[in-house]
Protein backbone atom coordinates (compact mmCIF):
# COMPACT_ATOMS: atom_id res chain seq x y z
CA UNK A 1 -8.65 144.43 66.30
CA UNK A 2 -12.34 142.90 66.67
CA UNK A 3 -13.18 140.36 64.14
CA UNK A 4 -16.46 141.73 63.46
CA UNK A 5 -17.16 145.01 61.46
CA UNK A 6 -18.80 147.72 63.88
CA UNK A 7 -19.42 151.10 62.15
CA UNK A 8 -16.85 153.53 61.51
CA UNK A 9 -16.67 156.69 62.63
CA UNK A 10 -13.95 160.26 62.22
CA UNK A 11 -11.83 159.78 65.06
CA UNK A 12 -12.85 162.46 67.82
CA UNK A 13 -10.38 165.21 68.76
CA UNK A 14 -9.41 163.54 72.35
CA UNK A 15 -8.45 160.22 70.35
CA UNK A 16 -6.59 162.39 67.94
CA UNK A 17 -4.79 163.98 70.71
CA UNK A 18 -4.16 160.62 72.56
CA UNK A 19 -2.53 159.39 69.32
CA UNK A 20 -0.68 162.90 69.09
CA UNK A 21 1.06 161.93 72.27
CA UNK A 22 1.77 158.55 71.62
CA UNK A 23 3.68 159.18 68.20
CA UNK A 24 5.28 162.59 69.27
CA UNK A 25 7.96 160.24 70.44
CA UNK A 26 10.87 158.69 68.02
CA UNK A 27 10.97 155.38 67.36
CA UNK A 28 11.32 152.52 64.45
CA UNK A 29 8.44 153.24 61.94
CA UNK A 30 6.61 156.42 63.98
CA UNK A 31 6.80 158.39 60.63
CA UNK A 32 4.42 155.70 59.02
CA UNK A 33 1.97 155.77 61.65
CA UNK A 34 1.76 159.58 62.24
CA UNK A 35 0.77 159.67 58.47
CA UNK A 36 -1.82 157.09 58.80
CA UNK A 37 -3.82 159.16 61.61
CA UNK A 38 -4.70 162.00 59.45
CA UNK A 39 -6.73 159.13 57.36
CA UNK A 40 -7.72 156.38 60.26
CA UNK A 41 -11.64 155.95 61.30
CA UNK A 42 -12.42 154.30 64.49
CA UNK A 43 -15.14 151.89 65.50
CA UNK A 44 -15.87 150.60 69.10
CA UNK A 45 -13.60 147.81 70.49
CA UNK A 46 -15.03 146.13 73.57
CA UNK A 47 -18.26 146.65 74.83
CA UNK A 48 -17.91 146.60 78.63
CA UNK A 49 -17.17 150.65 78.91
CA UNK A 50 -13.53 150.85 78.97
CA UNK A 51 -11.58 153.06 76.74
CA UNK A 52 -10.92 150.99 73.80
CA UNK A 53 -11.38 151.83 70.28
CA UNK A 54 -10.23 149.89 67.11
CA UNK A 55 -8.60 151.79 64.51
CA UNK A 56 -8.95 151.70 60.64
CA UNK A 57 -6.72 152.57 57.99
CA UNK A 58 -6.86 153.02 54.24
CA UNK A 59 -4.41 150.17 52.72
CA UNK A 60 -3.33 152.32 50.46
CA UNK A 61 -0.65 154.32 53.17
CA UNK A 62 2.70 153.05 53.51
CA UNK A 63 2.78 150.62 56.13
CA UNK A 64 5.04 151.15 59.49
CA UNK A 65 8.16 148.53 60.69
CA UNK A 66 6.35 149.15 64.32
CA UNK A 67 4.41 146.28 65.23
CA UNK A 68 2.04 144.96 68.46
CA UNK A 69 2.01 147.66 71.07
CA UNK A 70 4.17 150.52 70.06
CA UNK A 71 7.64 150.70 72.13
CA UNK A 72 5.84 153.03 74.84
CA UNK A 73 2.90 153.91 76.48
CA UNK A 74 0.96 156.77 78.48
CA UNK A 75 0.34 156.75 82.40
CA UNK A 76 -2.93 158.03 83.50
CA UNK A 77 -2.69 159.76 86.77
CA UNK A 78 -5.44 160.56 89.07
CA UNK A 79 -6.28 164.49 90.28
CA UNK A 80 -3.01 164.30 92.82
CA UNK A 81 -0.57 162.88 89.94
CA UNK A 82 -0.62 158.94 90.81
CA UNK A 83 -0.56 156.64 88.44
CA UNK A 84 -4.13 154.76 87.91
CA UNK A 85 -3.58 153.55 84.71
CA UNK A 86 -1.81 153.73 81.30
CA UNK A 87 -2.58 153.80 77.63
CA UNK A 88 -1.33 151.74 74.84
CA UNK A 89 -1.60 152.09 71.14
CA UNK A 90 -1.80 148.85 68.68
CA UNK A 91 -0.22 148.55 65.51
CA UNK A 92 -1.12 145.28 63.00
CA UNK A 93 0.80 144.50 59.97
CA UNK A 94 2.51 147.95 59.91
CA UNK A 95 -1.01 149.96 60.13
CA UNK A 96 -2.69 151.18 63.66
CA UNK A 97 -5.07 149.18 65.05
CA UNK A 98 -6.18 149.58 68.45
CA UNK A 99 -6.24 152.24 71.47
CA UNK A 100 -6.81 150.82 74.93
CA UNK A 101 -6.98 153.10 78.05
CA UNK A 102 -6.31 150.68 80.61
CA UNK A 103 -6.70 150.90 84.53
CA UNK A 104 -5.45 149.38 87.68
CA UNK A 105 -9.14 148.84 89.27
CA UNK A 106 -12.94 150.26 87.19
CA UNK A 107 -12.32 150.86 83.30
CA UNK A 108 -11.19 154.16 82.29
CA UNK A 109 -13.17 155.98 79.46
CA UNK A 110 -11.30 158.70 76.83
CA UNK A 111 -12.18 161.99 78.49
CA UNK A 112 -9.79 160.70 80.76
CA UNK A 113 -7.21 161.67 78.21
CA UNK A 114 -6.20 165.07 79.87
CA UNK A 115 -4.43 162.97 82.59
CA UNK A 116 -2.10 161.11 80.59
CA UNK A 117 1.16 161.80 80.51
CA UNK A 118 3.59 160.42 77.97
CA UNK A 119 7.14 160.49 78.75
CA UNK A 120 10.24 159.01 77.03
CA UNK A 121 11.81 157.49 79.84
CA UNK A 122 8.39 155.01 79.40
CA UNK A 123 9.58 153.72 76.19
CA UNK A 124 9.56 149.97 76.43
């Protein structure tokens, strides 16, 4: 999503997971995107410490019909279960492209990722 071209990296296992949960959902285009994962690379997508990564993916995968945020997102909950947050997932001219863990007060890194919750009722 950045304009510049920070390195690229494997995605880690928690991203991997986050995207798992995002796209274990049906929707227009999901197929598309849960192909591209196996191939995307990430690089760094803001530099003030919240959980944002941009993601990368080989143009030669078919491209999804999804486009801008996909048509649900993830609630991060605190240790009691209340919502503190949420995740969304970014797609760009049919490819991913960014995932943002988001909060309601301090930024939220990724090994927060064991406290979000994807449900389908949050499909927007």
């Amino acid at each position: 999503m950045s304009s510049d071209h920070p390195a690229r990296r494997a995605l880690s296992r928690t991203e991997r997971s986050l995207l798992a949960s995002l796209l274990d959902h049906e929707f227009e285009g999901v197929a598309e995107l849960r192909a591209q994962v196996k191939h995307a690379t990430a690089s760094s997508g803001c530099e003030c410490g919240c959980g944002m990564i941009d993601l990368h993916v080989p143009e030669h995968l078919p491209v999804s019909s999804a486009a801008g945020p996909v048509p649900l997102e993830g609630t991060v909950v605190d240790a009691g279960g209340a919502p503190i947050g949420g995740v969304l997932l970014f797609v760009e001219h049919g490819r991913l492209a960014g995932l943002e863990i988001y909060s309601d007060d301090e930024p939220l890194p990724f090994w927060v990722s064991e406290r979000v919750r994807v449900q389908p009722d949050r499909m927007r």
